[in-house]
N, C-alpha and C. Protein backbone atom coordinates (compact mmCIF):
# COMPACT_ATOMS: atom_id res chain seq x y z
N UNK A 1 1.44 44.76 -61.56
CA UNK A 1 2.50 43.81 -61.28
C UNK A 1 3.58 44.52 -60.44
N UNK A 2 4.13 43.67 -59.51
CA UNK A 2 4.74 44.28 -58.82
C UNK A 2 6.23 44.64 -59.18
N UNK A 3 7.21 45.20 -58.35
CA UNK A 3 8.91 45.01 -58.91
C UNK A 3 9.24 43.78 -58.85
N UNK A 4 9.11 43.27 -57.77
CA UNK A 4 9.30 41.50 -57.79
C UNK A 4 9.12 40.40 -59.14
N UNK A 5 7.78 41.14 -59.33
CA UNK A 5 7.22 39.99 -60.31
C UNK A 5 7.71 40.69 -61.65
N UNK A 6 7.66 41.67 -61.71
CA UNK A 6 8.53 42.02 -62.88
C UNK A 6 9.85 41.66 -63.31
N UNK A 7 10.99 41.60 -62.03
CA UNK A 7 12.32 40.90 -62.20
C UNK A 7 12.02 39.79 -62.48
N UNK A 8 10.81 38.79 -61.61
CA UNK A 8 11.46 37.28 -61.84
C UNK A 8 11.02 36.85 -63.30
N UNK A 9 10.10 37.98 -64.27
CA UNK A 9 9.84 37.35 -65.00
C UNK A 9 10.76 37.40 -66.27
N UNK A 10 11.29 38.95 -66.10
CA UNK A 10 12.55 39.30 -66.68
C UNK A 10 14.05 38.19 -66.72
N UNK A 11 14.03 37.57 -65.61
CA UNK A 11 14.92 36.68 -65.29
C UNK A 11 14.31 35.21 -65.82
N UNK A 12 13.19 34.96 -65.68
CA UNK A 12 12.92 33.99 -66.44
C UNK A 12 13.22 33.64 -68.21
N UNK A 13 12.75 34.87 -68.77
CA UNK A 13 12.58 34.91 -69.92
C UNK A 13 14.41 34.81 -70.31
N UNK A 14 14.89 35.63 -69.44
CA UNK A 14 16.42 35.80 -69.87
C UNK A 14 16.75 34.04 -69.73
N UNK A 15 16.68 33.42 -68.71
CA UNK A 15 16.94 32.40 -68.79
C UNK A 15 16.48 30.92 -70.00
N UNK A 16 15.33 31.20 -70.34
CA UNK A 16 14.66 30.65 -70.94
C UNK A 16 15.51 30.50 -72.26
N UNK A 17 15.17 31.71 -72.47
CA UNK A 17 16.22 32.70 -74.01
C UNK A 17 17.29 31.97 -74.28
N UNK A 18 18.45 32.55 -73.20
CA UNK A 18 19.66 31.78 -72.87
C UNK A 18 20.01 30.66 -72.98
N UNK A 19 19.09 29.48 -72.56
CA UNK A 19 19.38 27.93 -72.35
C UNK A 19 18.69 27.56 -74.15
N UNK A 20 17.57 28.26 -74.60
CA UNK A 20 17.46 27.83 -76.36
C UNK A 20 18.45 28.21 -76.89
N UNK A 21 18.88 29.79 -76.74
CA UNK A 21 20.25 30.13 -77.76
C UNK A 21 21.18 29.26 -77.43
N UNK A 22 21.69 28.77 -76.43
CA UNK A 22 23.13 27.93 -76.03
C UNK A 22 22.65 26.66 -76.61
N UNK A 23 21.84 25.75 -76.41
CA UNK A 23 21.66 24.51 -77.40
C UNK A 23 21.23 24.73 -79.00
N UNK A 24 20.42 25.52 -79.14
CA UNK A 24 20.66 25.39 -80.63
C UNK A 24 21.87 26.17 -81.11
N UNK A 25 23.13 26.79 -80.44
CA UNK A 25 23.91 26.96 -80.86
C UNK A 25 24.90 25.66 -80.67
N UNK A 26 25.24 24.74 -79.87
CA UNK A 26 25.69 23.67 -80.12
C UNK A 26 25.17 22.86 -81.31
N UNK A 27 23.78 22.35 -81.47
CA UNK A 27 23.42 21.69 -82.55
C UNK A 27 24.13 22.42 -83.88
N UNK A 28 24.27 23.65 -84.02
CA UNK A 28 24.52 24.49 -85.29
C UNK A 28 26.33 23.90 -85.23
N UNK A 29 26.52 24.18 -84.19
CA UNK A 29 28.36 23.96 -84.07
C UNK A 29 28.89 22.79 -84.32
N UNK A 30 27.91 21.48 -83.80
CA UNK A 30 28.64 19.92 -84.10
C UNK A 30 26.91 19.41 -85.32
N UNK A 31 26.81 20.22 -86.02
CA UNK A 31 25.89 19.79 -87.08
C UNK A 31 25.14 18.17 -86.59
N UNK A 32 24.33 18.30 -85.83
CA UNK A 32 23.43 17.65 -85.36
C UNK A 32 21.96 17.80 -86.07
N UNK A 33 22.13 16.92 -86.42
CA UNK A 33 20.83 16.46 -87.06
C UNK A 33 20.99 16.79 -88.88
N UNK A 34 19.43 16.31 -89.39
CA UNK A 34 20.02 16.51 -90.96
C UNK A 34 19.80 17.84 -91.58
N UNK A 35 20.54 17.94 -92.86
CA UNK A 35 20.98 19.44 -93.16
C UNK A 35 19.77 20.11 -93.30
N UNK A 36 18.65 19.68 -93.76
CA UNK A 36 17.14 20.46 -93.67
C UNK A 36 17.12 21.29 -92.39
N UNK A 37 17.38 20.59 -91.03
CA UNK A 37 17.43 21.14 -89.76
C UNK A 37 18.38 22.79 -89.67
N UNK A 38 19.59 22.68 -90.66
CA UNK A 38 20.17 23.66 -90.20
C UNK A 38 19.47 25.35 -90.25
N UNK A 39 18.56 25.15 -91.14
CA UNK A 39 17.71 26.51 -91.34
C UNK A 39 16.85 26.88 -89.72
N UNK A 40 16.54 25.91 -89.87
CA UNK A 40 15.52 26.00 -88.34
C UNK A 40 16.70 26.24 -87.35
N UNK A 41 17.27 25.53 -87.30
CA UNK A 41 18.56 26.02 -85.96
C UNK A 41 18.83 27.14 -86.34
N UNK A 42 19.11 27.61 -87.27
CA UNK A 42 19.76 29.64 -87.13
C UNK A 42 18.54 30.11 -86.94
N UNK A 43 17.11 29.95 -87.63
CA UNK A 43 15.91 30.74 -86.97
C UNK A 43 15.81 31.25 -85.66
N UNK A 44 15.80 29.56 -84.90
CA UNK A 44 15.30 29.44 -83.19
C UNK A 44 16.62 29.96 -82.98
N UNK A 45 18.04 29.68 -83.28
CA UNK A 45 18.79 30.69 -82.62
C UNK A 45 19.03 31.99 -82.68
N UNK A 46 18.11 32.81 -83.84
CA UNK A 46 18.85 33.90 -83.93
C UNK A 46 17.57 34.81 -83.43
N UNK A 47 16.39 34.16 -83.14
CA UNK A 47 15.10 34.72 -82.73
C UNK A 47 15.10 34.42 -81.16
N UNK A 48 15.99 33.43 -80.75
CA UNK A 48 16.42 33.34 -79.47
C UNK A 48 17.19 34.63 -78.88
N UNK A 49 17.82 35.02 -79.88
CA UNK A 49 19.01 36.03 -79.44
C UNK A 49 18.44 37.34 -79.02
N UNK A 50 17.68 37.94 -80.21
CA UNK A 50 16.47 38.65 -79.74
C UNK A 50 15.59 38.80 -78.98
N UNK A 51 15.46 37.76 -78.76
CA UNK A 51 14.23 37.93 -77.35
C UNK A 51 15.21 38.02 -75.93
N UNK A 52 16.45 36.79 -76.03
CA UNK A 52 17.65 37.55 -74.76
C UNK A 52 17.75 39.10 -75.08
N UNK A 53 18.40 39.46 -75.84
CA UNK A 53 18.53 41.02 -75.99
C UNK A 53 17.53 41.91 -75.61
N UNK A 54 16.24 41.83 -75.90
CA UNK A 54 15.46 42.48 -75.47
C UNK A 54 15.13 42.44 -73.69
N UNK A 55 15.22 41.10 -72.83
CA UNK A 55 14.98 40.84 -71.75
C UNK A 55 16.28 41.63 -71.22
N UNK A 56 17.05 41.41 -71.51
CA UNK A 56 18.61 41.91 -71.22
C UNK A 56 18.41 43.36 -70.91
N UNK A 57 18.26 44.11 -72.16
CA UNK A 57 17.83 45.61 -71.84
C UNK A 57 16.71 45.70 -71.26
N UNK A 58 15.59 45.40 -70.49
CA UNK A 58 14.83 45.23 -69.78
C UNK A 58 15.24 44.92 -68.71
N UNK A 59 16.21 44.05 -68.23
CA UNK A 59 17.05 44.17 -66.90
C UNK A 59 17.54 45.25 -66.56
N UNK A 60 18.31 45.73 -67.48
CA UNK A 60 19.44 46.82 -67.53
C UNK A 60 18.36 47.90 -67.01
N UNK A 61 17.10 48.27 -67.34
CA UNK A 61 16.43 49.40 -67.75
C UNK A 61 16.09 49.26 -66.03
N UNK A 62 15.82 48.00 -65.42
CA UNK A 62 14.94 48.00 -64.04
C UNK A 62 15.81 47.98 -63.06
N UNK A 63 17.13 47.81 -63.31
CA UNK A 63 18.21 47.94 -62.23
C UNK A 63 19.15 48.42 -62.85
N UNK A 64 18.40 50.22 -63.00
CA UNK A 64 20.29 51.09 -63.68
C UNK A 64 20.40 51.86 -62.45
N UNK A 65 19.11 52.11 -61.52
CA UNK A 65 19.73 53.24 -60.40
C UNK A 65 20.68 52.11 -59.28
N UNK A 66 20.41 51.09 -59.07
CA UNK A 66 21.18 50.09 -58.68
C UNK A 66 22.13 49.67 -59.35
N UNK A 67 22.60 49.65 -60.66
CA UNK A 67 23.74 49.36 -61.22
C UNK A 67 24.86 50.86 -60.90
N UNK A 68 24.10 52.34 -61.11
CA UNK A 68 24.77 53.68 -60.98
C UNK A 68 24.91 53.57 -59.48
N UNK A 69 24.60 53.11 -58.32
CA UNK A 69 24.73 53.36 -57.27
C UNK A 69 25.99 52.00 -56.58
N UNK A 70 26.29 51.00 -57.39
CA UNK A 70 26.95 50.42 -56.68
C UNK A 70 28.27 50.83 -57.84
N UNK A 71 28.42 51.64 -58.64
CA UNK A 71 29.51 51.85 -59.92
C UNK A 71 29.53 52.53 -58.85
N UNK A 72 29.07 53.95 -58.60
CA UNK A 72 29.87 54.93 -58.21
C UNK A 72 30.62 54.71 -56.69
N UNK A 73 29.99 53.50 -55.72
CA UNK A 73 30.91 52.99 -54.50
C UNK A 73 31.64 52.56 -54.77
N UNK A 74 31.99 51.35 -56.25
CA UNK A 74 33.47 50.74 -56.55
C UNK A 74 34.56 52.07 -56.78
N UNK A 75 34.06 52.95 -57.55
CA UNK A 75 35.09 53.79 -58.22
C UNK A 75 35.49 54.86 -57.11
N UNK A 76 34.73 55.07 -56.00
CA UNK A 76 35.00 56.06 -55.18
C UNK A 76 35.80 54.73 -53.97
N UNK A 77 35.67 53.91 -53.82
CA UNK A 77 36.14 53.30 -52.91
C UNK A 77 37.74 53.00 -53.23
N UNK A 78 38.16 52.58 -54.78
CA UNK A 78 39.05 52.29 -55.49
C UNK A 78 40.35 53.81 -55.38
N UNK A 79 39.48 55.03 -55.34
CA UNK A 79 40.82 56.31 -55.64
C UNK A 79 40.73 56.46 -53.78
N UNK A 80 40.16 55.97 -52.46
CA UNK A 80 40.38 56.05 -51.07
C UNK A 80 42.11 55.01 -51.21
């Protein structure tokens, strides 16, 4: 697999992740639906969270020489 296909899938999953944790965290917040439901909403949200977190550091891990290379132009550009 290539770098390409590795980001977009990284970015997928992050997104994916993201858009379940953010609605079943609304349902949890304006108690939507009946109280049986609320177990399942902290599950899918908190197994949501985990799988963002993990994609997350998987970003982080595939763009740190690109994250260290544009830190060190802000901070050297900032004391010019």
């Amino acid at each position: 697999m290539t770098k390409v296909q590795k980001n977009y899938w990284v970015d997928i999953v992050l997104l994916i992740a993201g858009l379940i944790c953010v609605i079943s965290g609304y349902l949890l917040d304006f108690h939507v639906g009946a109280r049986e439901y609320t177990r399942l909403y902290k599950d899918i949200h908190s197994y949501s969270a985990y799988v963002m977190t993990a994609a997350l550091l998987l970003h982080f891990y595939y763009h740190w020489s690109w994250l260290k290379e544009v830190s060190k132009r802000q901070l050297l550009s900032k004391q010019e």
